[in-house]
C-alpha atoms as a PDB file:
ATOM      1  CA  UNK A   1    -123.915  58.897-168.286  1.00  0.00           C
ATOM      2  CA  UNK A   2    -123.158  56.130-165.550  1.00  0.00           C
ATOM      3  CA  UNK A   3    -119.217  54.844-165.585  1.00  0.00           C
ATOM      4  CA  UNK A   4    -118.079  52.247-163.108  1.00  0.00           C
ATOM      5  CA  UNK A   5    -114.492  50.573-163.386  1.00  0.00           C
ATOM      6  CA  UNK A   6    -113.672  46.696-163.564  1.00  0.00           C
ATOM      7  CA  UNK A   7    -110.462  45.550-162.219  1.00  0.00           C
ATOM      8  CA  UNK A   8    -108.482  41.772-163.519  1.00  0.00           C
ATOM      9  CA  UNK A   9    -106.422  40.826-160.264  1.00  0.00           C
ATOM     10  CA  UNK A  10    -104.456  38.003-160.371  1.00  0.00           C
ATOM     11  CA  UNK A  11    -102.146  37.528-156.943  1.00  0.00           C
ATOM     12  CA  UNK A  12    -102.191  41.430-156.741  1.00  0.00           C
ATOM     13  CA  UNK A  13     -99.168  42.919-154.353  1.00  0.00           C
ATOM     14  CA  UNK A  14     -99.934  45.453-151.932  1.00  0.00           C
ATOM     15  CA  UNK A  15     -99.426  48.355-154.408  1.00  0.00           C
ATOM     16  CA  UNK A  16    -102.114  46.760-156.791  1.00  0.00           C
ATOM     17  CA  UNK A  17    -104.973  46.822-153.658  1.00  0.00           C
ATOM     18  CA  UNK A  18    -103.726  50.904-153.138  1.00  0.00           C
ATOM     19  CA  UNK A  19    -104.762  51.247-156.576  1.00  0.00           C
ATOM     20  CA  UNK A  20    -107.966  49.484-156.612  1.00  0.00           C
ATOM     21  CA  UNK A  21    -108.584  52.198-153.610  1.00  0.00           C
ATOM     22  CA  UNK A  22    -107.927  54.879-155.651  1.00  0.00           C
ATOM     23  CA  UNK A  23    -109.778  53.940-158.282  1.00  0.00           C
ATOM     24  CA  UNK A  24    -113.053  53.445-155.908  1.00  0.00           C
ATOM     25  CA  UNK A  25    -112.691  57.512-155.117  1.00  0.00           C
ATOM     26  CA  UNK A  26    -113.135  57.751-158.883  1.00  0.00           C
ATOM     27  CA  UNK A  27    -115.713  55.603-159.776  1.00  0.00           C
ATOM     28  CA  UNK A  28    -119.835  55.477-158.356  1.00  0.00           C
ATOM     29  CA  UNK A  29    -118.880  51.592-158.712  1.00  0.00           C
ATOM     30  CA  UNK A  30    -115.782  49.081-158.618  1.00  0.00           C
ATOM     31  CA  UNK A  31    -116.113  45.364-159.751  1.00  0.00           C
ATOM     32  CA  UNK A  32    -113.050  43.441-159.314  1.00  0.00           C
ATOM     33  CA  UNK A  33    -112.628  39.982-160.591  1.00  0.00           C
ATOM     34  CA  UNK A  34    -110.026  38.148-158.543  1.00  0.00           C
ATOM     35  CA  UNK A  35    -108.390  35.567-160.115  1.00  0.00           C
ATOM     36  CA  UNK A  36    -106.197  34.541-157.614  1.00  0.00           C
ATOM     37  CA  UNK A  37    -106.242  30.746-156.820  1.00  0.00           C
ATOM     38  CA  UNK A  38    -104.260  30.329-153.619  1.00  0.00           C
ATOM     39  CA  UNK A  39    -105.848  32.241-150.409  1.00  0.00           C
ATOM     40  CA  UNK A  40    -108.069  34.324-152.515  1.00  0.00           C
ATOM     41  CA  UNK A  41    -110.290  34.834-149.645  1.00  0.00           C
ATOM     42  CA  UNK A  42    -107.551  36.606-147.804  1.00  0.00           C
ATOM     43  CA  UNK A  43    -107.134  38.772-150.816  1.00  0.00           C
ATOM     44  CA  UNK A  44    -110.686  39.587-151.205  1.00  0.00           C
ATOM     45  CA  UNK A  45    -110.680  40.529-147.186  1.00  0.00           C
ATOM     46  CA  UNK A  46    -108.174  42.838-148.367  1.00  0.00           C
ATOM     47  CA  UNK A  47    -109.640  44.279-151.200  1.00  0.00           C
ATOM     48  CA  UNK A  48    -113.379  44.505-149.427  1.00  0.00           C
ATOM     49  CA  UNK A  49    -111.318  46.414-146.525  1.00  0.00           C
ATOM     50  CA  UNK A  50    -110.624  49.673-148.984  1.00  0.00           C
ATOM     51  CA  UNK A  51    -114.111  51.306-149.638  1.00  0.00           C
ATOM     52  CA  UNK A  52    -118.075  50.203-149.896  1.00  0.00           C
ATOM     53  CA  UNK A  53    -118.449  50.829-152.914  1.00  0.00           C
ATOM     54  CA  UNK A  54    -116.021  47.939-154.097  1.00  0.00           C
ATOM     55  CA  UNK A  55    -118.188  44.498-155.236  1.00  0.00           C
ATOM     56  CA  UNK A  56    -115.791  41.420-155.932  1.00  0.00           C
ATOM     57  CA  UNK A  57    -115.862  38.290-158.143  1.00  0.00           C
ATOM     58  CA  UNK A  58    -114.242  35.481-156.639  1.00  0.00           C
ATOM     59  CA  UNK A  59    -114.527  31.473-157.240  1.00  0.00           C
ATOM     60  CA  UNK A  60    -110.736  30.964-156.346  1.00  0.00           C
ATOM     61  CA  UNK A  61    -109.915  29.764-159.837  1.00  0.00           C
ATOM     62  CA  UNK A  62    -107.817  31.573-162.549  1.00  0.00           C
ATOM     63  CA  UNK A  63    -110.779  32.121-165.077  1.00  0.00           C
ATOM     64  CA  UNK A  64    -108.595  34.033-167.367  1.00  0.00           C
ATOM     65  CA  UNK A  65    -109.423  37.409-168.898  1.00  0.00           C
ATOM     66  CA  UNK A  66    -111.753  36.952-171.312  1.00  0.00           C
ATOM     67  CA  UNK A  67    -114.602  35.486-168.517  1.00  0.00           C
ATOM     68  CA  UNK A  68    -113.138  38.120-166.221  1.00  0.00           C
ATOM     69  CA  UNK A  69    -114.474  40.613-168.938  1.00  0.00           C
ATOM     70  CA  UNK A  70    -117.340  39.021-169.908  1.00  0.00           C
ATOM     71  CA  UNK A  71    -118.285  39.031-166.264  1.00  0.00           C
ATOM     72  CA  UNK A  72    -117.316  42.500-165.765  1.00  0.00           C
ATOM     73  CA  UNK A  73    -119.066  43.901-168.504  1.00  0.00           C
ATOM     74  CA  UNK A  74    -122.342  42.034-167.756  1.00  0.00           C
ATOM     75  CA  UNK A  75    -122.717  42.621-164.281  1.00  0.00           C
ATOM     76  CA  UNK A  76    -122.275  46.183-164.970  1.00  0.00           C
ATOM     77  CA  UNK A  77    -124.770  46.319-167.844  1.00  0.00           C
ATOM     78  CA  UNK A  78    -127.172  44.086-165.233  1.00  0.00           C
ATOM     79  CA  UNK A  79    -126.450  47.016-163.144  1.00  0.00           C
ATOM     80  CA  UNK A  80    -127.467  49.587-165.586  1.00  0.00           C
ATOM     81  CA  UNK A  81    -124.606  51.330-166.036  1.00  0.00           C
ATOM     82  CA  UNK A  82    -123.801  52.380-169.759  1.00  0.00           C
ATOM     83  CA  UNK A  83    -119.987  52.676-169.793  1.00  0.00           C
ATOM     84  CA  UNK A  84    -117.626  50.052-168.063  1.00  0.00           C
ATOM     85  CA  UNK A  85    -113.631  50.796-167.779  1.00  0.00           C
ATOM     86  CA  UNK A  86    -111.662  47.555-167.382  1.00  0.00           C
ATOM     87  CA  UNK A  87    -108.023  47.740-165.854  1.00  0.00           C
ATOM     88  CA  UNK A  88    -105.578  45.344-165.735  1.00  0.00           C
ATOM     89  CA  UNK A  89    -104.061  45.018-162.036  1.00  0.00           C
ATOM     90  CA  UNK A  90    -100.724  46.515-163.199  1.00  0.00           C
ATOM     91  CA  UNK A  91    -102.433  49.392-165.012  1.00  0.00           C
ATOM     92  CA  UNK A  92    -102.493  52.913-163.756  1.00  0.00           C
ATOM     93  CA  UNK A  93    -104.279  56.089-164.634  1.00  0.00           C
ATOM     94  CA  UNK A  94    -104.593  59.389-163.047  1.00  0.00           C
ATOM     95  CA  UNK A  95    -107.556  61.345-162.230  1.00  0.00           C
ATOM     96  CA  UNK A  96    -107.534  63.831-165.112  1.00  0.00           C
ATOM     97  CA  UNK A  97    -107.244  61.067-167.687  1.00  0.00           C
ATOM     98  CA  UNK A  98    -109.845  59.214-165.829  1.00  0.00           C
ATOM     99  CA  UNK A  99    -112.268  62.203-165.897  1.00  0.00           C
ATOM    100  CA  UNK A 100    -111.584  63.019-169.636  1.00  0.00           C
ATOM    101  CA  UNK A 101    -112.582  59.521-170.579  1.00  0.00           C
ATOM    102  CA  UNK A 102    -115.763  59.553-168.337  1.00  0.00           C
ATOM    103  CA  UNK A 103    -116.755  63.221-169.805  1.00  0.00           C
ATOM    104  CA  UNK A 104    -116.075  63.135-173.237  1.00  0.00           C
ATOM    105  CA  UNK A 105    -119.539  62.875-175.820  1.00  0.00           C
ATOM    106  CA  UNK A 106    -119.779  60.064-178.201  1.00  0.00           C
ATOM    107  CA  UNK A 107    -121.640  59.306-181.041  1.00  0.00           C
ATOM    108  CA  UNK A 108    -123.500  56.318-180.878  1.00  0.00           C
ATOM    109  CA  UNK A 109    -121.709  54.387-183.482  1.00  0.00           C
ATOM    110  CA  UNK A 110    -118.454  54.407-181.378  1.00  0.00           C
ATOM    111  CA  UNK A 111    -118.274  51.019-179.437  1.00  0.00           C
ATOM    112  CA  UNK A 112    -115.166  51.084-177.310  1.00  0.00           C
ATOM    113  CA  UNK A 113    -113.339  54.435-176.011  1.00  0.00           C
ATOM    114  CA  UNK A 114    -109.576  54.118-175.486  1.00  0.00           C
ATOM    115  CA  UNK A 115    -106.588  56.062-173.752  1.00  0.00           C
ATOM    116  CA  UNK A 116    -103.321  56.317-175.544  1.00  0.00           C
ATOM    117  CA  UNK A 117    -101.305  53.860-173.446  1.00  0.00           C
ATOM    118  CA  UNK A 118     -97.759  54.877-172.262  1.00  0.00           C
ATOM    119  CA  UNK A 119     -95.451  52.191-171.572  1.00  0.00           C
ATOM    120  CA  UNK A 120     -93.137  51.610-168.595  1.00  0.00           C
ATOM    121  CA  UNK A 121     -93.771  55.676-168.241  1.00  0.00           C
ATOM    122  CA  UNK A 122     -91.765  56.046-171.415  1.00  0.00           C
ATOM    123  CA  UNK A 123     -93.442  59.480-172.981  1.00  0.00           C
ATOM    124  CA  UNK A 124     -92.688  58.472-176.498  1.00  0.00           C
ATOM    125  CA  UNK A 125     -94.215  59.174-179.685  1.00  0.00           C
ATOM    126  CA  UNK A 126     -97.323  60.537-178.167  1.00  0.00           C
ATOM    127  CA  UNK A 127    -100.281  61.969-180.752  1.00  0.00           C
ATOM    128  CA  UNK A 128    -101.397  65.220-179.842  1.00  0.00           C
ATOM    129  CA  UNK A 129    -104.150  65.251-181.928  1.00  0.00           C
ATOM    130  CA  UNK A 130    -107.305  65.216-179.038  1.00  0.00           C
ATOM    131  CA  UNK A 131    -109.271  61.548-180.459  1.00  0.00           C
ATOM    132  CA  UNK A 132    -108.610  59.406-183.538  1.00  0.00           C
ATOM    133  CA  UNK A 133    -110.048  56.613-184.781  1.00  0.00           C
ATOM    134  CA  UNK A 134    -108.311  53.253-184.177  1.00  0.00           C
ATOM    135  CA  UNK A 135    -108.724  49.401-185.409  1.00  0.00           C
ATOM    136  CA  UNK A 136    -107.397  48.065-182.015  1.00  0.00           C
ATOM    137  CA  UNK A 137    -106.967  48.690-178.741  1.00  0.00           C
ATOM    138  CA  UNK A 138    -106.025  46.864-175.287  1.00  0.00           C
ATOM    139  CA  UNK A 139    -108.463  46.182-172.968  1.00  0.00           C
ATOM    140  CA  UNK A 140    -106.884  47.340-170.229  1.00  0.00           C
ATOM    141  CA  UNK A 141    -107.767  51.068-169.739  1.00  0.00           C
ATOM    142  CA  UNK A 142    -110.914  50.475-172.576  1.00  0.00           C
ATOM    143  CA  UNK A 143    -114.176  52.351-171.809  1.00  0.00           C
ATOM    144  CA  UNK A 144    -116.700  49.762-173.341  1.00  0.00           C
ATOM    145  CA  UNK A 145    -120.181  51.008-174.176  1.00  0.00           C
ATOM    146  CA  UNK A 146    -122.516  48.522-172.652  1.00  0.00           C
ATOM    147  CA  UNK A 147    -125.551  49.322-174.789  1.00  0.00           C
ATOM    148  CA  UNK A 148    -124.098  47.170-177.368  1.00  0.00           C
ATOM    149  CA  UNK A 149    -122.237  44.828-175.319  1.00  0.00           C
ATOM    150  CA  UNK A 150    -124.090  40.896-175.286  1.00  0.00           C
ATOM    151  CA  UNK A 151    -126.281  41.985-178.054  1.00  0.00           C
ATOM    152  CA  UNK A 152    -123.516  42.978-180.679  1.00  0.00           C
ATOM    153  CA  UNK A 153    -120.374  41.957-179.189  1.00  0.00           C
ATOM    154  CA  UNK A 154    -118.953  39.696-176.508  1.00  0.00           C
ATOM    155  CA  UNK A 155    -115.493  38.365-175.298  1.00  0.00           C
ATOM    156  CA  UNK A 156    -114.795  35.351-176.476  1.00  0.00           C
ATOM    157  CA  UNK A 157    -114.129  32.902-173.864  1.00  0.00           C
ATOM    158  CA  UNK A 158    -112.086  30.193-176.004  1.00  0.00           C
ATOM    159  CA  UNK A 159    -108.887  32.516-175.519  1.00  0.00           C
ATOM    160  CA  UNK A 160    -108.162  32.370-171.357  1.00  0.00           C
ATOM    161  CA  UNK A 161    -105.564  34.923-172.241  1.00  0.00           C
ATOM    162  CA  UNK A 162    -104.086  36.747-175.843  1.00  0.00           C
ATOM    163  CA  UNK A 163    -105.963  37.980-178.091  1.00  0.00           C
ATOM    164  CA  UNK A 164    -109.440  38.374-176.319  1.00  0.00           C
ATOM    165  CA  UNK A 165    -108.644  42.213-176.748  1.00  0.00           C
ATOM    166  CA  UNK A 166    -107.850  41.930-180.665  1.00  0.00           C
ATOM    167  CA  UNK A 167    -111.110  39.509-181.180  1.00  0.00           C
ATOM    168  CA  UNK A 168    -113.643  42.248-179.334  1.00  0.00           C
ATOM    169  CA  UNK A 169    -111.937  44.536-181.694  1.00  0.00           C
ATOM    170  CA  UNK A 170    -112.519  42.782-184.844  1.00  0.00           C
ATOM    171  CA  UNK A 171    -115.749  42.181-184.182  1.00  0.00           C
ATOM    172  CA  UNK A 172    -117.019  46.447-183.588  1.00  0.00           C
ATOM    173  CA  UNK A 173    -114.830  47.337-186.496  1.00  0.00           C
ATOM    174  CA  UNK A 174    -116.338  44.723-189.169  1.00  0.00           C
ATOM    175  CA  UNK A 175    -119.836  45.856-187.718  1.00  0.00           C
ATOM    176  CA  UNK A 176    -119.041  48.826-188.743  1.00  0.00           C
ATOM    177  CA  UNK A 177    -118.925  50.377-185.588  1.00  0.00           C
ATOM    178  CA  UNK A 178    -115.996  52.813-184.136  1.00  0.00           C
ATOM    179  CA  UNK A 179    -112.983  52.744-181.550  1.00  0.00           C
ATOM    180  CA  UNK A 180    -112.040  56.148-180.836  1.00  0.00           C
ATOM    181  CA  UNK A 181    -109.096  57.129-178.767  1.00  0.00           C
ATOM    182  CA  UNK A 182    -108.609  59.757-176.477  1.00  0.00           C
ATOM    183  CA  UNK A 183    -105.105  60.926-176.683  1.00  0.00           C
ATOM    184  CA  UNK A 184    -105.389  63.267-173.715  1.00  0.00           C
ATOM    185  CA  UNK A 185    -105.839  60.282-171.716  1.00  0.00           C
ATOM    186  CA  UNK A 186    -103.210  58.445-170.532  1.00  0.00           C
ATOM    187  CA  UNK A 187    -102.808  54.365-169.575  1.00  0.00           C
ATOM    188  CA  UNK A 188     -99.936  53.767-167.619  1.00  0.00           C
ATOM    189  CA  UNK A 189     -99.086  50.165-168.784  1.00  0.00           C
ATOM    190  CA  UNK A 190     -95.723  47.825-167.472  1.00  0.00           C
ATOM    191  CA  UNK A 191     -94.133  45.390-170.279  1.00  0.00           C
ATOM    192  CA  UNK A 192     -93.074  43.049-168.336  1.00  0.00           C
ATOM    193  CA  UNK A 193     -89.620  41.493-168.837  1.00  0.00           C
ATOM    194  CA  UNK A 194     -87.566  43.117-171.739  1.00  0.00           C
ATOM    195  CA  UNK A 195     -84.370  43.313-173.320  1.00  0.00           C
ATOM    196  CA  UNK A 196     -82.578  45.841-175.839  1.00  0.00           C
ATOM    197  CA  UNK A 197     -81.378  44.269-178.691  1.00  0.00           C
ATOM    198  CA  UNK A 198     -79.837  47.341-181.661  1.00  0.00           C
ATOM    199  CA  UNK A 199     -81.649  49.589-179.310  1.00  0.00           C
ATOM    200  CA  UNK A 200     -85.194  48.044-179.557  1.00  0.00           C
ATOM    201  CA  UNK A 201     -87.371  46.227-176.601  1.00  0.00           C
ATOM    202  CA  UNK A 202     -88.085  42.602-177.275  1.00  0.00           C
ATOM    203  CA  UNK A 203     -90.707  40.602-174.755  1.00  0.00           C
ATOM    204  CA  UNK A 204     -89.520  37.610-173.124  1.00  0.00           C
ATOM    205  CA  UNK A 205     -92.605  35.637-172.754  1.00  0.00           C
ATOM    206  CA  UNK A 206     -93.273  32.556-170.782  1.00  0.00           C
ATOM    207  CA  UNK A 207     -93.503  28.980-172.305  1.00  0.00           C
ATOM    208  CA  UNK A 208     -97.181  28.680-170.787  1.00  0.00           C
ATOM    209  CA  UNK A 209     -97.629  32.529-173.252  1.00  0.00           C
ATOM    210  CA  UNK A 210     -96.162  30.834-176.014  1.00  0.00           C
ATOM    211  CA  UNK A 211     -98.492  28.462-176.250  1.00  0.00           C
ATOM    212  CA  UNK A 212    -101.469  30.536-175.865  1.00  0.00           C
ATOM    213  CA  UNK A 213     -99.928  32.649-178.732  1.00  0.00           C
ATOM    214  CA  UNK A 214     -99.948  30.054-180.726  1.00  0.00           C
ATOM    215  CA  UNK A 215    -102.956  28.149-180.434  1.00  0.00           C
ATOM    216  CA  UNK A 216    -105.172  31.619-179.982  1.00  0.00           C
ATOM    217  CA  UNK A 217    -103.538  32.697-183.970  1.00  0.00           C
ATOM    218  CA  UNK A 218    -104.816  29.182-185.181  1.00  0.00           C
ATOM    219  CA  UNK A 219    -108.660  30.658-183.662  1.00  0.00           C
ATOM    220  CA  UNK A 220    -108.330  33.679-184.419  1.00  0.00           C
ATOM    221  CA  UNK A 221    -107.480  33.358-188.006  1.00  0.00           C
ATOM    222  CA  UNK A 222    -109.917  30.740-188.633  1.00  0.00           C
ATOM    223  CA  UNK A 223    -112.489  32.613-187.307  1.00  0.00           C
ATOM    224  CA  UNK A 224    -112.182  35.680-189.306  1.00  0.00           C
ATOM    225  CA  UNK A 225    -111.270  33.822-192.305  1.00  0.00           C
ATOM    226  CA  UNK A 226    -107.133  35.207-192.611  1.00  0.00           C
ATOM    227  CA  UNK A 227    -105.416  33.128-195.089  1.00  0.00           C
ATOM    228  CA  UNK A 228    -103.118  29.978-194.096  1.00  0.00           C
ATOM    229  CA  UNK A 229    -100.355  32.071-196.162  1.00  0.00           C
ATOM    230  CA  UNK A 230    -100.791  34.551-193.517  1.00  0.00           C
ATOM    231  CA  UNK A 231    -100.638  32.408-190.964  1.00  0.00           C
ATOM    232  CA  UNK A 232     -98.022  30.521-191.671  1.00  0.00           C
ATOM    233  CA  UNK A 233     -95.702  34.208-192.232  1.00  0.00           C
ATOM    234  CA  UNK A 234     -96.916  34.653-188.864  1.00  0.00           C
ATOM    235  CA  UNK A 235     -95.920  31.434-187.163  1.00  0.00           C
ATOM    236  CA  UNK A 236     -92.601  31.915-189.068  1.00  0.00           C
ATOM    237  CA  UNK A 237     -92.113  35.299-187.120  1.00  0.00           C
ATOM    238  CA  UNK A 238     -92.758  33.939-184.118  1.00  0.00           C
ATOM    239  CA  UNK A 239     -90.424  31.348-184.460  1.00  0.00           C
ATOM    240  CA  UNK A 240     -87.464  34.089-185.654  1.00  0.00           C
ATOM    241  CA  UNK A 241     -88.465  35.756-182.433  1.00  0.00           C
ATOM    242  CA  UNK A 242     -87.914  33.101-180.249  1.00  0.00           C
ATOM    243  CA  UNK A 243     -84.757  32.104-181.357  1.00  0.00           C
ATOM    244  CA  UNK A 244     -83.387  35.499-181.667  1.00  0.00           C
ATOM    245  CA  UNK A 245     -83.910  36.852-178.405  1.00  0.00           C
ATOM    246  CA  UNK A 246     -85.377  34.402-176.140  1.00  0.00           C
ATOM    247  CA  UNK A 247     -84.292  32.076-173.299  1.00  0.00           C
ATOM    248  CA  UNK A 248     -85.694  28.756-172.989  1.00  0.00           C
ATOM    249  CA  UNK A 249     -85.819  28.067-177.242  1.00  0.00           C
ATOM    250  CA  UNK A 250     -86.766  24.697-176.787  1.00  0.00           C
ATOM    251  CA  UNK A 251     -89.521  24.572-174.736  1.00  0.00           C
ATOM    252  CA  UNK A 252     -91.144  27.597-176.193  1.00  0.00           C
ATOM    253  CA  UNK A 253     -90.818  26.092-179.823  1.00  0.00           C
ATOM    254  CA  UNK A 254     -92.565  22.963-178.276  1.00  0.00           C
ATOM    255  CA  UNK A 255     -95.698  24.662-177.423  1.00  0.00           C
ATOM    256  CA  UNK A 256     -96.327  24.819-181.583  1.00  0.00           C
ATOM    257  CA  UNK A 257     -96.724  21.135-181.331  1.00  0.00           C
ATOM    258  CA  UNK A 258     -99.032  21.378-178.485  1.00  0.00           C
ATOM    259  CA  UNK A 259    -100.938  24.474-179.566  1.00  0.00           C
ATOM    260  CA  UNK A 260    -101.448  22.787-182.699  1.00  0.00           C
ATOM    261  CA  UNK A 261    -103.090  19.508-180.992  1.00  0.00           C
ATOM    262  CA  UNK A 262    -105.194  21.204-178.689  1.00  0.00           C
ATOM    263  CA  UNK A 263    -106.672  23.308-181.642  1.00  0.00           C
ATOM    264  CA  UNK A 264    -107.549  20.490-184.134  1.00  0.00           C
ATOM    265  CA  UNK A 265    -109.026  19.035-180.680  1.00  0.00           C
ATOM    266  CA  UNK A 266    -111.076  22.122-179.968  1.00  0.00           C
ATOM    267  CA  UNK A 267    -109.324  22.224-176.688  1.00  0.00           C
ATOM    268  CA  UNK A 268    -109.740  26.036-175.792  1.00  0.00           C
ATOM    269  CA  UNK A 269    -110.287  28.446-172.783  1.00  0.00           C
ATOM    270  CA  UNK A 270    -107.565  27.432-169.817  1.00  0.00           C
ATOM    271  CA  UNK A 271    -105.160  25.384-171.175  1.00  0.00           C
ATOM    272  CA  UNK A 272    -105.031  21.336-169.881  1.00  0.00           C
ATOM    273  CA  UNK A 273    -101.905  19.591-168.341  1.00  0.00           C
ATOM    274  CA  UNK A 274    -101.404  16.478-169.392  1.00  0.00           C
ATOM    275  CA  UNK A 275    -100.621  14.174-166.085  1.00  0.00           C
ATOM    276  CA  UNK A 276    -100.699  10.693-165.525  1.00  0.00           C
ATOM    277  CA  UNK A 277    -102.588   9.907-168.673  1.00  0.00           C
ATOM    278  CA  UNK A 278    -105.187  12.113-167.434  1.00  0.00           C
ATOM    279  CA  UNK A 279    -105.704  15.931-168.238  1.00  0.00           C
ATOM    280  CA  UNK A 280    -106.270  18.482-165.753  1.00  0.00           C
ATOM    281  CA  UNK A 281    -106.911  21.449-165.063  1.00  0.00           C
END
């Protein structure tokens, strides 16, 4: 069984490039999408400097993740490899875990092969129980079998960002097909910025998030048919979130208005500024 590893950069910091090393002494093959916009050339001089066997994908634009994985996963497949693992930049898994998910035997109904993921290296409520059966699963640390990638399934590239991991999910599972995690394998994963409130984590997302959060659910739910009740409970959730626990209320509620626009205008993928009378990119 052939594994290589695909790697999301965005404006990666030094620490990020010692990883993408480390993963190259683990892998036959590492594919590494750079997003990065500003002096990506410098970055992917940086990158190319760590081993041979590390193949980049540059246009200096922020593509997003779901073309980053749709790339990934195709040029792997081109390269007739059968399992690809994708890792976010800020993801981090040791070699045990790494050679677990790469030895493993699957049956062939099992589409995507996950780690349990361990957040901010917080060792809490971990299953012991070796692989289970799961509707959903980041993409970030994801082993995803390539024979039926582009036939059955693809990333959908309307998202940019949110919810291109829960859409690849919905569509193996209502195939019929499996996502089995490995809970012997471990996914280092950062939150990003968090704050306890009555002793529980909230995410404080940026306004640019929000919106994607927003317009992705109006997709998302449309295109698996979830009910407007549903949706609307959801949006309502949101909202209580926002003005709970985040900063910036205003501007984040905002982004309904503009989600909501840009959907009913089938404005998807990377989301448009609006400047001048003119939109950009």
């Amino acid at each position: 069984m052939k594994v290589c590893c695909g790697i999301i950069v965005y404006n990666p910091q030094k620490s990020d490039i010692e990883n993408i090393k480390y993963y190259s002494n683990n892998f036959e093959k590492v594919y590494v999408y750079n997003n990065t916009e500003i002096n990506f050339n410098d970055i992917n001089n940086s990158i190319g400097e760590q081993n041979n066997n590390i193949e980049i994908i540059s246009y200096g634009n922020n593509d997003g993740l779901s073309i980053a994985c749709q790339s990934l996963c195709q040029k792997s497949k081109d390269n007739e490899f059968d399992y690809i693992i994708l890792f976010d930049q800020d993801s981090r898994m040791d070699e045990n875990s790494i050679n677990r998910m790469k030895t493993m035997i699957y049956s062939e109904d099992v589409a995507i092969i996950c780690p349990q993921i361990i957040y901010d290296r917080k060792e809490e409520n971990i299953n012991n129980n070796e692989i289970e059966y799961v509707d959903w699963c980041i993409t970030s640390g994801s082993m995803i079998n390539l024979a039926m990638f582009g036939d059955l399934y693809n990333f959908d590239e309307n998202y940019f960002i949110d919810r291109v991991d829960k859409d690849y999910c919905e569509q193996v599972i209502r195939s019929g097909k499996k996502i089995a995690r490995i809970n012997t394998a471990f996914l280092n994963q950062k939150l990003g910025e968090t704050k306890m409130v009555f002793n529980k984590p909230h995410y404080n997302h940026s306004t640019l998030r929000h919106y994607y959060m927003f317009r992705n659910r109006f997709y998302y739910n449309h295109k698996y048919n979830i009910s407007f009740i549903i949706t609307l409970l959801q949006c309502v959730s949101h909202i209580k979130e926002i003005l709970l626990y985040e900063v910036e209320k205003k501007k984040k509620l905002q982004q309904i208005r503009y989600a909501i626009i840009d959907y009913k205008n089938n404005k998807m993928g990377k989301k448009l500024w609006r400047k001048s009378k003119k939109w950009i990119s």
